[in-house]
Protein backbone atom coordinates (compact mmCIF):
# COMPACT_ATOMS: atom_id res chain seq x y z
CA UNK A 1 -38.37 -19.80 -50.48
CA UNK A 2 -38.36 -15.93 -49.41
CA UNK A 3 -39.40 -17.07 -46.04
CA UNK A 4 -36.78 -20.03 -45.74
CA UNK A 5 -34.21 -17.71 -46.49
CA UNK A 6 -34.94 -15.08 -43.91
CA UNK A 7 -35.03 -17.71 -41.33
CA UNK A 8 -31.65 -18.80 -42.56
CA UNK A 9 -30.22 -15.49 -42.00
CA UNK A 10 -32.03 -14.80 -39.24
CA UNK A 11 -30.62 -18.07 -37.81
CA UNK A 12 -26.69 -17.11 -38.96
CA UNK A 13 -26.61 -13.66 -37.74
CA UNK A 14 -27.69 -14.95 -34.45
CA UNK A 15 -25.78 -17.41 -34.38
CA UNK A 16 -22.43 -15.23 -35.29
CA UNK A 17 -23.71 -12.97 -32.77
CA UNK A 18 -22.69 -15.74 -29.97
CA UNK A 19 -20.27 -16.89 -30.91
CA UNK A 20 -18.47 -13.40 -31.08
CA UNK A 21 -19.83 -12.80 -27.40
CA UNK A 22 -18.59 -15.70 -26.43
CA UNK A 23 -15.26 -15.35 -28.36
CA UNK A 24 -15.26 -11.68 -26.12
CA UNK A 25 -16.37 -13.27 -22.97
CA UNK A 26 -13.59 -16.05 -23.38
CA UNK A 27 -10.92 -12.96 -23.75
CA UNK A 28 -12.10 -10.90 -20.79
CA UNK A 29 -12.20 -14.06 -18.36
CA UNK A 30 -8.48 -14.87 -20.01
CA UNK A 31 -7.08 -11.12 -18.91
CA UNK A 32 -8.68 -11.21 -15.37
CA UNK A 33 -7.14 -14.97 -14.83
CA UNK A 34 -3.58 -13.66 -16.05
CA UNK A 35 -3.96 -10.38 -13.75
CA UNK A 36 -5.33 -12.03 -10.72
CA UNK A 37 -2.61 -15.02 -11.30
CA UNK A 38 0.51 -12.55 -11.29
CA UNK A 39 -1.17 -10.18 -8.53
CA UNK A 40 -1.17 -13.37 -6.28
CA UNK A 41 2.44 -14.39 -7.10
CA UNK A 42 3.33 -10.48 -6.90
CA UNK A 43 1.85 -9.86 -3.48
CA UNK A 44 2.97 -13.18 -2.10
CA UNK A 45 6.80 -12.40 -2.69
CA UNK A 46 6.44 -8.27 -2.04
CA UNK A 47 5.34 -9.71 1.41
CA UNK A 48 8.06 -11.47 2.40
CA UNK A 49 10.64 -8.55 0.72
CA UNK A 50 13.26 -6.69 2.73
CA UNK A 51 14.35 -4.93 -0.11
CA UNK A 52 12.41 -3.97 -3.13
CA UNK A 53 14.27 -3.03 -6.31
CA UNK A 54 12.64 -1.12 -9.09
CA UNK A 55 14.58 1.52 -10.21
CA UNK A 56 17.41 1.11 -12.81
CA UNK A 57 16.24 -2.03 -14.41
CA UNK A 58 16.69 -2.61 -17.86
CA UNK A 59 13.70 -4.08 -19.53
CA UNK A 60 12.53 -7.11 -19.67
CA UNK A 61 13.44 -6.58 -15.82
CA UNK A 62 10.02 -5.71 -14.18
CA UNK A 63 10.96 -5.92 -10.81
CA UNK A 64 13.47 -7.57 -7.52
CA UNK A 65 12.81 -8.54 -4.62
CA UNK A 66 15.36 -9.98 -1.60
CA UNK A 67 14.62 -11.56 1.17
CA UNK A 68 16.50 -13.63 4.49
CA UNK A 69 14.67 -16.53 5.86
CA UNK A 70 16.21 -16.40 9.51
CA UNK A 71 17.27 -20.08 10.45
CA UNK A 72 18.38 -19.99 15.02
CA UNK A 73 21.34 -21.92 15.13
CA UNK A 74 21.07 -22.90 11.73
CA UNK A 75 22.33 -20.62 8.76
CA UNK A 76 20.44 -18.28 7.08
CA UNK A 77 18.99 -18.46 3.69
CA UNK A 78 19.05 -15.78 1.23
CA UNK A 79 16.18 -15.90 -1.40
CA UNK A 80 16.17 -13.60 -4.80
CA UNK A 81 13.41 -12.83 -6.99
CA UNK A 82 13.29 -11.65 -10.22
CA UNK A 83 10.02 -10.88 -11.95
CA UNK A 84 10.61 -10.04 -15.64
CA UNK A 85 8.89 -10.05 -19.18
CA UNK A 86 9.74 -12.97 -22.32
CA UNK A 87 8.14 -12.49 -25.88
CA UNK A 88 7.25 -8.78 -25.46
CA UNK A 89 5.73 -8.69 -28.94
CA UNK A 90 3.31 -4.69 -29.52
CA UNK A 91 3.62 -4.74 -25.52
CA UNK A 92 2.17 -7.94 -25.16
CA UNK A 93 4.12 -10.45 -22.99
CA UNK A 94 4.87 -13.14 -20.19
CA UNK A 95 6.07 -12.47 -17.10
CA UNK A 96 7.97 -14.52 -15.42
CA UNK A 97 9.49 -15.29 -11.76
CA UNK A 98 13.28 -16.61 -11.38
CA UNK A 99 13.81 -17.46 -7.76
CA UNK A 100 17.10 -18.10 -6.52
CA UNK A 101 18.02 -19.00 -2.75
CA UNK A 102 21.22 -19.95 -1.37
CA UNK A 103 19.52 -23.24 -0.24
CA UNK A 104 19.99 -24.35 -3.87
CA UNK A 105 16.79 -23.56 -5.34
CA UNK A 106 17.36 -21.62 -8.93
CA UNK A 107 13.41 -22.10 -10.78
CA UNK A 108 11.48 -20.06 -13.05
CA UNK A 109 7.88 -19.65 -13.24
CA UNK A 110 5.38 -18.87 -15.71
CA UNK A 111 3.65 -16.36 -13.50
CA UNK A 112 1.01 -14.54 -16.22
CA UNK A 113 0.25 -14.29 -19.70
CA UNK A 114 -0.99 -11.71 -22.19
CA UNK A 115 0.47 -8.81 -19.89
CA UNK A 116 0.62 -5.31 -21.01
CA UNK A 117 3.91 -3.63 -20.68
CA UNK A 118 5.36 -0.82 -22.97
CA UNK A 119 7.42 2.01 -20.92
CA UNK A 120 6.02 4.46 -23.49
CA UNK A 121 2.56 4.14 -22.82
CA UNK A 122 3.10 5.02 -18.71
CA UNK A 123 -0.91 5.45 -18.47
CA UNK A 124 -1.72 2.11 -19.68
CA UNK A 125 0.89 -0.12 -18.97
CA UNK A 126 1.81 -2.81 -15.90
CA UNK A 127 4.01 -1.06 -13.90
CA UNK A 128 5.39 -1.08 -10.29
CA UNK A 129 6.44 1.88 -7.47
CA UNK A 130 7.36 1.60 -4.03
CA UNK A 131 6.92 4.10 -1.03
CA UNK A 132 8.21 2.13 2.18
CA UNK A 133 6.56 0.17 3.37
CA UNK A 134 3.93 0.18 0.35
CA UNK A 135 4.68 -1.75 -2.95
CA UNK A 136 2.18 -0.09 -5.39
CA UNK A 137 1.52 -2.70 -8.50
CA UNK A 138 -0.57 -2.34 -11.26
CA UNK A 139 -0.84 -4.60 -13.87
CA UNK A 140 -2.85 -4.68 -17.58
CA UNK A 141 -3.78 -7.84 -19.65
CA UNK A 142 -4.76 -7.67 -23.07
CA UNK A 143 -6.29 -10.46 -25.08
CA UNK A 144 -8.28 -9.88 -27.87
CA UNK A 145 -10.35 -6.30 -27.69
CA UNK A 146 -10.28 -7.40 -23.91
CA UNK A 147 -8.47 -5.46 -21.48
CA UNK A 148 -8.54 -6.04 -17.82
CA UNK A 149 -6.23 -3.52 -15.09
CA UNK A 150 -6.02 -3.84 -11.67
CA UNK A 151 -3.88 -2.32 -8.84
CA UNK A 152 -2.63 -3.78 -5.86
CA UNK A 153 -1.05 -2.28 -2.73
CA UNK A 154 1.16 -4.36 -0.78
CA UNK A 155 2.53 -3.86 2.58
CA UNK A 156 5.64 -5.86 2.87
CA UNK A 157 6.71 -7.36 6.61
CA UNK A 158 8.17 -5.59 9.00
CA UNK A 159 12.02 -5.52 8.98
CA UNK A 160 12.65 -7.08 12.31
């Protein structure tokens, strides 16, 4: 019976053991999804940017970006982008994209989740700063005990 009942917990701790790696595992591939998924969207718009906004925004604004698509002989089209946080909940929250463009387009996009973003914590938290022609972005995800940062530098296109 002694025996039978070592096994048994034997079996359990190892068991619980897994399962909490995995649990960890599953958090840290969540954070580095969200960050890679919202440095993509980021660096894809910062790109195309003539102007890059980040000062004075009031939070949940994160950051805006403007750019013209140049049309010959046709008219121009002005696009807006507007990357800001919903649900901030302990510095936790979505970001999200609202695009406008005077070609009629007015979407919003769930860009990342589980983002890191608390004004008061400046060493920690997703955050944006721009040198021209360098867009500096770094961004935090939390899930779980799993944190994941990463920091891109963006070179947006020449202003022609």
């Amino acid at each position: 019976m002694a025996v039978i009942a070592l096994l048994a917990s034997a079996a359990t701790q190892a068991i619980f053991q897994t399962l909490k790696g995995t649990e960890r595992s599953n958090n840290h591939i969540t954070c580095v999804t969200q960050v890679q998924n919202a440095g993509y969207w980021l660096s894809y718009d910062a790109q195309m940017a003539e102007s890059v906004i980040i000062d004075n925004l009031e939070p949940p604004d994160f950051l805006v970006l403007t750019w013209t698509e140049w049309h010959y002989g046709d008219d121009d089209i002005n696009h807006s982008v507007r990357y800001f946080f919903e649900d901030l909940s302990g510095g936790v929250g979505t970001l999200k994209r609202s695009h406008w463009s005077s070609a009629g387009a007015n979407e919003q996009t769930l860009v990342a989740r589980y983002i890191y973003y608390d004004p008061d914590d400046p060493d920690n938290t997703s955050k944006v700063s721009y040198q021209s022609p360098v867009l500096a972005i770094k961004l935090t995800a939390l899930s779980g005990e799993a944190r994941e940062t990463r920091e891109y530098q963006v070179k947006r296109r020449p202003n022609l």
